[in-house]
Each structure stands twice: as C-alpha cells, then as structure tokens.
Protein backbone atom coordinates (compact mmCIF):
# COMPACT_ATOMS: atom_id res chain seq x y z
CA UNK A 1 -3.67 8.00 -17.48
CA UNK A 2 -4.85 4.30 -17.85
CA UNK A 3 -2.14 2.23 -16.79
CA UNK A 4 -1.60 -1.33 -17.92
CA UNK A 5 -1.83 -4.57 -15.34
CA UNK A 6 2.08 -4.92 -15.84
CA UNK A 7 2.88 -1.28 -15.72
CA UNK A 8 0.94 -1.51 -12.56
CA UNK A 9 2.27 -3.69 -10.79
CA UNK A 10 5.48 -1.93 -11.49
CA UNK A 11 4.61 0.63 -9.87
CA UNK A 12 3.30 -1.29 -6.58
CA UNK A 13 7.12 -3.19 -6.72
CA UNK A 14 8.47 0.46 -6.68
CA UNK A 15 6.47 2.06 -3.94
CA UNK A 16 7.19 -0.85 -1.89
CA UNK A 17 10.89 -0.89 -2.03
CA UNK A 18 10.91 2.57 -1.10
CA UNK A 19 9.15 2.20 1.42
CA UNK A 20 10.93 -0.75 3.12
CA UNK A 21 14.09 1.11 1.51
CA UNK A 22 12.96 4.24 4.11
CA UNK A 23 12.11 2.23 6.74
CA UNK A 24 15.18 0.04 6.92
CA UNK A 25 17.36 3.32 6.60
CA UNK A 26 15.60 5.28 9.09
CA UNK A 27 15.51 2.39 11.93
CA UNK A 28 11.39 3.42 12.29
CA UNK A 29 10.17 1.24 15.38
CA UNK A 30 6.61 0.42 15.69
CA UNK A 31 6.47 2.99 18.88
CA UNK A 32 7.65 5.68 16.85
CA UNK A 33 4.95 4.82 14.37
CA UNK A 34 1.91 4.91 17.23
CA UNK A 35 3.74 7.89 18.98
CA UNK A 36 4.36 10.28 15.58
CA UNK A 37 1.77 11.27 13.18
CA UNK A 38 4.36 12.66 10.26
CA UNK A 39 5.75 9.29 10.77
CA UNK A 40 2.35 7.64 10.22
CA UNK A 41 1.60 9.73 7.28
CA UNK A 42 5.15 9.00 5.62
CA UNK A 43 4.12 5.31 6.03
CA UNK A 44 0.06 5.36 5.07
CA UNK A 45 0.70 7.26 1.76
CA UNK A 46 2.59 4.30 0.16
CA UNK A 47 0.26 1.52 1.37
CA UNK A 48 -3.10 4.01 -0.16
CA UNK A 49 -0.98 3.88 -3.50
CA UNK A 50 -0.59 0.63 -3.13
CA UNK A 51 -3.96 -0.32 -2.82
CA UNK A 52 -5.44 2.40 -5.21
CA UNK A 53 -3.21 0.70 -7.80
CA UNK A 54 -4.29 -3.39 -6.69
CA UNK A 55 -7.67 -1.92 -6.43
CA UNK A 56 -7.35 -1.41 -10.04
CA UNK A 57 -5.95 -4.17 -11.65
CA UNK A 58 -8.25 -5.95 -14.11
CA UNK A 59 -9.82 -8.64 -12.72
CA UNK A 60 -8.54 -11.39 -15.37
CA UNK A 61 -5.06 -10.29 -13.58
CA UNK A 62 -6.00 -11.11 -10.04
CA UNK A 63 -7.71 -14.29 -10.93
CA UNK A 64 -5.01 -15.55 -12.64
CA UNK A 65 -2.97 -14.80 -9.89
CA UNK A 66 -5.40 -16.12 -7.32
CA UNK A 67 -2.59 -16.53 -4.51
CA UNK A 68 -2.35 -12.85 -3.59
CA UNK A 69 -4.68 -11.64 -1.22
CA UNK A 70 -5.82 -9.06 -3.68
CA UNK A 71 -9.27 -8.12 -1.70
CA UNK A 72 -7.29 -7.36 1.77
CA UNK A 73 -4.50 -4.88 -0.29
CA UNK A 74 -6.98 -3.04 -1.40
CA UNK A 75 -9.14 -3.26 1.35
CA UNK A 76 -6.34 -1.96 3.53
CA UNK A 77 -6.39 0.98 1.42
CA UNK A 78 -9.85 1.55 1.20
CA UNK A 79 -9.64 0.86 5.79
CA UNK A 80 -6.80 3.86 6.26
CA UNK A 81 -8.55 6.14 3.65
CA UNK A 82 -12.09 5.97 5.05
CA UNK A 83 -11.89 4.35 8.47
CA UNK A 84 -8.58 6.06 9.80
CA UNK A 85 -10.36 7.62 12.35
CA UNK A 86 -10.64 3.98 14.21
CA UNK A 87 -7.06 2.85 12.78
CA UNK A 88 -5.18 2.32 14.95
C-alpha cells in the first residue's frame, strides 16, 4: 500500500506516542536499555518504522518542511537496521 505524505506522517505521530506512551509507563532507564536486549528491540522497532516511513515521504514534503532534520530520521533508521552491529 502507497501511503499518502499526510497519512504518513500520521502514522510516525502514532508510533511515537506509543512509544513514549510505553516508555513513560514502564519507567525504562537508559541502563536497562544497554543492559536488556528485548528491551532494545521493543525500543529499535518503532524508531525503524519511523524512519522507513520519513524515508519515504515525497520530497516536495520535506522541502517544504525544511526545519525537520529529515536526512538524520531516516538515517537513524537506515544506522540501527544495517550498522547495529556497532550501535551502541
């Protein structure tokens, strides 16, 4: 499915409130997040949808909202999904 610039970013507002929702609730600390690798995982897998979905936003939409850092989003995305074995 071809999604629409609006629909999303939509879907990047929704993946990131849940996952600030789930980190608020659960109390995560950054040493949990270095120490547990489920933990890791439950965090990663939001920010790759994330950037899969910035990645693909036309590029009329990014330049006309030239403020966002549109290259790092996705570039963190394209860092934890090909270079995760030197993520730290």
């Amino acid at each position: 499915m071809k999604y629409s610039d609006e629909q999303r970013i939509e879907k990047i507002r929704e993946t990131t409130e849940k996952l600030l929702r789930y980190l608020k609730e659960t109390g995560i600390t950054r040493d949990a997040v270095m120490e547990q690798e489920p933990i890791r995982w439950a965090i990663t897998t939001p920010l790759y949808n994330i950037g899969e979905h910035v990645y693909n936003l036309s590029d009329e939409y990014k330049e006309a909202h030239g403020k966002i850092p549109w290259v790092k989003i996705s570039g963190l995305r394209h860092w934890l999904v090909h270079d995760y074995d030197n993520t730290n």
